[in-house]
Protein backbone atom coordinates (compact mmCIF):
# COMPACT_ATOMS: atom_id res chain seq x y z
CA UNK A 1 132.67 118.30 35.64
CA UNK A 2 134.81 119.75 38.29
CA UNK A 3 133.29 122.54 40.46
CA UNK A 4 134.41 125.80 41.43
CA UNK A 5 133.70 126.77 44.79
CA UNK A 6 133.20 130.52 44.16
CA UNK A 7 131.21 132.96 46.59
CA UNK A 8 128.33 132.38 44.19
CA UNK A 9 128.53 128.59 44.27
CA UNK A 10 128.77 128.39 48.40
CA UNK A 11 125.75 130.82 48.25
CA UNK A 12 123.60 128.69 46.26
CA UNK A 13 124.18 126.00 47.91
CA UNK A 14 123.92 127.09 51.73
CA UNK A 15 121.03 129.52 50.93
CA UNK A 16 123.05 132.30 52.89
CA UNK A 17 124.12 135.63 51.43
CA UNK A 18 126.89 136.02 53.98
CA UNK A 19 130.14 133.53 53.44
CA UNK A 20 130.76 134.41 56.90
CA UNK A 21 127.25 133.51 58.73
CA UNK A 22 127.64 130.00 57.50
CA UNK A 23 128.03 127.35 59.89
CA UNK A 24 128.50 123.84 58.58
CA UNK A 25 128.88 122.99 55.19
CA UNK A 26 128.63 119.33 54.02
CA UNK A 27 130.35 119.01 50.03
CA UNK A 28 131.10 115.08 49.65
CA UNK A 29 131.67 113.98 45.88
CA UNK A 30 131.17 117.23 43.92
CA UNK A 31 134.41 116.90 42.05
CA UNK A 32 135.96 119.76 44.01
CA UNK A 33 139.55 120.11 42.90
CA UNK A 34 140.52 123.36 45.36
CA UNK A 35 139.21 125.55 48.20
CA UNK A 36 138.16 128.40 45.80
CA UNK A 37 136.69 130.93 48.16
CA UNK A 38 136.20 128.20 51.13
CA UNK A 39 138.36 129.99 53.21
CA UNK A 40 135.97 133.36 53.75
CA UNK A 41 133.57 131.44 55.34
CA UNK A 42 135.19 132.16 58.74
CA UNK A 43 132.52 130.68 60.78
CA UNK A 44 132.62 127.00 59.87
CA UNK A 45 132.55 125.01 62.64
CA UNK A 46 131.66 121.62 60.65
CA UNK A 47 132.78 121.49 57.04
CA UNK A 48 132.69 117.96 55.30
CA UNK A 49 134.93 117.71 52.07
CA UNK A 50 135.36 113.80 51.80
CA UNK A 51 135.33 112.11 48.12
CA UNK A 52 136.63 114.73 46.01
CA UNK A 53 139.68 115.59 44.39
CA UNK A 54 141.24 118.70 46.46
CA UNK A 55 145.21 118.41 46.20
CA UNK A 56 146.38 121.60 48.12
CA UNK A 57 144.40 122.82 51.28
CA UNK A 58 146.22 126.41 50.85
CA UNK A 59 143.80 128.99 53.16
CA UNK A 60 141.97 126.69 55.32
CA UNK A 61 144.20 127.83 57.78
CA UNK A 62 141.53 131.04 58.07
CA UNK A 63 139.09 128.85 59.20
CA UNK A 64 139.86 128.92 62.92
CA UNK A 65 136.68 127.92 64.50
CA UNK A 66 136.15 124.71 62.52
CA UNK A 67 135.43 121.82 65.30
CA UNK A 68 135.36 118.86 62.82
CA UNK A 69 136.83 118.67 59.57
CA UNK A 70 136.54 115.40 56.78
CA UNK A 71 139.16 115.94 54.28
CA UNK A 72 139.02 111.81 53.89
CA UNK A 73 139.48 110.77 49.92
CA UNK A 74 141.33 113.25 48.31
CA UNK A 75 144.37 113.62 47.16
CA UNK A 76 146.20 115.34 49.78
CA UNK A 77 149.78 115.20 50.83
CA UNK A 78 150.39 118.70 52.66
CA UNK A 79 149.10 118.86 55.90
CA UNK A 80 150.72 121.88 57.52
CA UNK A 81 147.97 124.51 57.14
CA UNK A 82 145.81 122.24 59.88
CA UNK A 83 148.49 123.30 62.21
CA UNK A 84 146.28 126.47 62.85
CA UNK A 85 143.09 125.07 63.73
CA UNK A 86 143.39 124.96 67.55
CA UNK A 87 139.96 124.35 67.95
CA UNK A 88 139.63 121.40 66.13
CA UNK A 89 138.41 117.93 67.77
CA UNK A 90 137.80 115.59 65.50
CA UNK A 91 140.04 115.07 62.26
CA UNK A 92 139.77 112.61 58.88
CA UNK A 93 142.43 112.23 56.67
CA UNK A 94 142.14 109.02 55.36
CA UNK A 95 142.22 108.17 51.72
CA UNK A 96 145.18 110.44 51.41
CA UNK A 97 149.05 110.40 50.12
CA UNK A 98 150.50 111.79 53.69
CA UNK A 99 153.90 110.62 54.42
CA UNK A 100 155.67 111.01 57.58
CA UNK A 101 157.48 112.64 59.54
CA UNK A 102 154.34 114.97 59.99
CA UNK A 103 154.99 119.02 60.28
CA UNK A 104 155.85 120.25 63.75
CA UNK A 105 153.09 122.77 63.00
CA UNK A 106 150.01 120.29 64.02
CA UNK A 107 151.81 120.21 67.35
CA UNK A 108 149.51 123.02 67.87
CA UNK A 109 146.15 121.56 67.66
CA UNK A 110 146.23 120.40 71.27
CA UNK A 111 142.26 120.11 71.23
CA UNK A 112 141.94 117.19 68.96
CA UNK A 113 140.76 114.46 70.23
CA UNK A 114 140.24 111.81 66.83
CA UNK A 115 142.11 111.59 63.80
CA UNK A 116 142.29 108.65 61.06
CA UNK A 117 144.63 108.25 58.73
CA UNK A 118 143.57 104.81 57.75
CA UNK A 119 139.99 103.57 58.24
CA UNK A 120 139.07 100.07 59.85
CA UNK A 121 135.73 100.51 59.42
CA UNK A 122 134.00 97.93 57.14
CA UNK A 123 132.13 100.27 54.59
CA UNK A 124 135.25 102.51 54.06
CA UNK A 125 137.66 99.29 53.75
CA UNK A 126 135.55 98.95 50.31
CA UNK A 127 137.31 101.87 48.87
CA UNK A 128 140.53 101.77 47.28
CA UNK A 129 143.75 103.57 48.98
CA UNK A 130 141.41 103.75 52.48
CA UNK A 131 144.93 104.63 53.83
CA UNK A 132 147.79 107.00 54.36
CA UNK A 133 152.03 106.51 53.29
CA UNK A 134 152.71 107.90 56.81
CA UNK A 135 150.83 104.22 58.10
CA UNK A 136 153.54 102.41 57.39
CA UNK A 137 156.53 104.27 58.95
CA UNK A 138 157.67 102.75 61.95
CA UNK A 139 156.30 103.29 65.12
CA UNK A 140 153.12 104.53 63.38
CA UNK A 141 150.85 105.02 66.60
CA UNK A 142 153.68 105.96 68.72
CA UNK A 143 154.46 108.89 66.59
CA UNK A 144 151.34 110.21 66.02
CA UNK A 145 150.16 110.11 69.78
CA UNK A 146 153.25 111.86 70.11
CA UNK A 147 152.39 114.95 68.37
CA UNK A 148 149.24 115.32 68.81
CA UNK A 149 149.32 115.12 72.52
CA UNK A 150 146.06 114.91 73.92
CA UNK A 151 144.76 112.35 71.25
CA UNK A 152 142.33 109.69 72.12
CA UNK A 153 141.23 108.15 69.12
CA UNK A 154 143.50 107.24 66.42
CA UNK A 155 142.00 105.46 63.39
CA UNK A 156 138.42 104.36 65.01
CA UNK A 157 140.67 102.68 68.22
CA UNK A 158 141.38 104.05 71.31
CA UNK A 159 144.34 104.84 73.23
CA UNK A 160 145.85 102.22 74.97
CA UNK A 161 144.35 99.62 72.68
CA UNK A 162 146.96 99.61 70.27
CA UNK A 163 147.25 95.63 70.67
CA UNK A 164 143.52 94.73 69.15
CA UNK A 165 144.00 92.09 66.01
CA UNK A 166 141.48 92.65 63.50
CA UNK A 167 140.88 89.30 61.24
CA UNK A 168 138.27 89.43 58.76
CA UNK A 169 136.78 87.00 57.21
CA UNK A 170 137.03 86.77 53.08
CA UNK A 171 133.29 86.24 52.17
CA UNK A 172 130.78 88.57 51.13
CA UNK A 173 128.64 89.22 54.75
CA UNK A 174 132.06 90.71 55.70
CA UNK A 175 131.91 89.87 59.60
CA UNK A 176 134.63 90.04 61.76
CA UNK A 177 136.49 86.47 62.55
CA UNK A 178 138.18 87.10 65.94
CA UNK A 179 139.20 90.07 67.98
CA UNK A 180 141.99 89.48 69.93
CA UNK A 181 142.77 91.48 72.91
CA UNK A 182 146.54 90.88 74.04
CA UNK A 183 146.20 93.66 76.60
CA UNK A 184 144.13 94.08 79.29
CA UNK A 185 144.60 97.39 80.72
CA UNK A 186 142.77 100.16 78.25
CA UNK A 187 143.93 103.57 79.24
CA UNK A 188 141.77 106.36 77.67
CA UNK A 189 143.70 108.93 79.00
CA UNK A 190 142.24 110.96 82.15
CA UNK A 191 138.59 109.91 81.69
CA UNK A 192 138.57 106.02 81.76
CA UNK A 193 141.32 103.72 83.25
CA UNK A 194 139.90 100.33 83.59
CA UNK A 195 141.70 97.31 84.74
CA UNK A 196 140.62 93.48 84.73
CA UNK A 197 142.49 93.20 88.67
CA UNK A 198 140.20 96.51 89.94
CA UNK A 199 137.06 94.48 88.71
CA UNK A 200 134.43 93.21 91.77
CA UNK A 201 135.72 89.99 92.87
CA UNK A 202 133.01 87.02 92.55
CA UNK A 203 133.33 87.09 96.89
CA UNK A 204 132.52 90.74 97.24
CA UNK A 205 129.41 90.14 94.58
CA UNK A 206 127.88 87.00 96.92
CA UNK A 207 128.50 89.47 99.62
CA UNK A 208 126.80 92.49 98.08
CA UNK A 209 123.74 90.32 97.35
CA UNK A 210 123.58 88.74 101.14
CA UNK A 211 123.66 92.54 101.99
CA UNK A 212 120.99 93.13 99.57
CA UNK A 213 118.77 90.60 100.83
CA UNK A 214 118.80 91.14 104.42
CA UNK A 215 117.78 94.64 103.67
CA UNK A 216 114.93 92.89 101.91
CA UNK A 217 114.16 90.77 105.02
CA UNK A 218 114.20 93.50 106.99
CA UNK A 219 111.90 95.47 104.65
CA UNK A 220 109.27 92.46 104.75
CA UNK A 221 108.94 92.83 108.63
CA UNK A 222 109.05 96.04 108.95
CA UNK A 223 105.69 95.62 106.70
CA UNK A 224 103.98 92.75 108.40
CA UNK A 225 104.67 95.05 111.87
CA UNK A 226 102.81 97.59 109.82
CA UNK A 227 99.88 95.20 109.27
CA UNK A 228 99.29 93.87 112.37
CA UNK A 229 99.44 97.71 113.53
CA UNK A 230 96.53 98.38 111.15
CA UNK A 231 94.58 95.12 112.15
CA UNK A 232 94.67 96.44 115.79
CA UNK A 233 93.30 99.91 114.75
CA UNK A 234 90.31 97.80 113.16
CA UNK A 235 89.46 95.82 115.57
CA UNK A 236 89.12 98.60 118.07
């Protein structure tokens, strides 16, 4: 039964009587083949619509203050309408059919920090299609950093960490083998830039702890002076 997301519908469900005093809005698996009248509820700053079978995403451009958006498991190839959410931060599009090249329109979204269009993570890599076309074009994380310019997390790994080797192992617990990190240096833009050859050198940590323990040393007699003070206030 596929369900129509009408002004009465969104009502029922969010208890509001005002499409545009509502807030966040979580709708996974509810068969939800188009926006109906998602788009009035100008307010959304969360909206979850994972697991369901929305093809076009026509009108969610009105939905300017949404913050995160799950749009992960449908059946979604047009992705130009995002373009307009310049407020948006975190992004899920996996479980799609987007192909490259992407519309110069999400260019736009300069606030968005994540975005997946293919899951690594082990409970989602149990559902079918998990991915996106557009993952297997050339260049795949090159091209996306590239237009969406102040990314930092693409797919559940970080920027700069494009060299991690995931190997899983084939039975049922589902653990990871090995995790292979060719590359060092993991730039996460601005905010973190950590290198193994900035790292405290075993010298510097012997020294810091000599350091440490003279202060120590010089803490005991500073409290036997105190004592022997106190003894001499006794005895007189």
């Amino acid at each position: 039964m596929k369900v129509n997301l009408s002004e009465e519908y969104i009502k029922a469900v969010t208890g509001s009587f005002d499409l545009e005093t509502i807030f966040d809005l979580e709708l996974t698996q509810k068969q939800i083949a188009s926006l109906g009248s998602l788009p009035k509820c100008i307010s959304l700053v969360y909206l979850d619509l994972s697991q369901n079978n929305i093809r076009e995403i026509i009108g969610i451009d009105s939905l300017i203050e949404l913050e995160f958006l799950d749009l992960s498991f449908n059946n979604i190839s047009n992705i130009a309408p995002l373009g307009a959410l310049l407020k948006l931060r975190n992004l899920k599009l996996h479980g799609n059919n987007i192909d490259g090249p992407l519309p110069g329109s999400l260019k736009n979204m300069k606030k968005l920090e994540k975005v997946s269009f293919k899951c690594i993570d082990m409970e989602d890599n149990k559902n079918k299609n998990c991915t996106n076309p557009i993952c297997s074009m050339n260049n795949y994380r090159k091209n996306i950093f590239e237009c969406f310019t102040n990314l930092k997390w693409l797919d559940n790994i970080p920027k700069g960490m494009e060299e991690i080797d995931y190997d899983y192992k084939d039975d049922d617990d589902d653990d990871i083998k090995h995790i292979d990190v060719n590359d060092y240096k993991f730039d996460f833009g601005s905010e973190i830039n950590l290198n193994v050859d900035e790292l405290i050198s075993k010298e510097d940590m012997e020294n810091s702890k000599k350091e440490i323990l003279n202060k120590y040393k010089e803490y005991e007699k500073g409290i036997e002076e105190i004592k022997k003070e106190l003894a001499k206030i006794k005895i007189k």
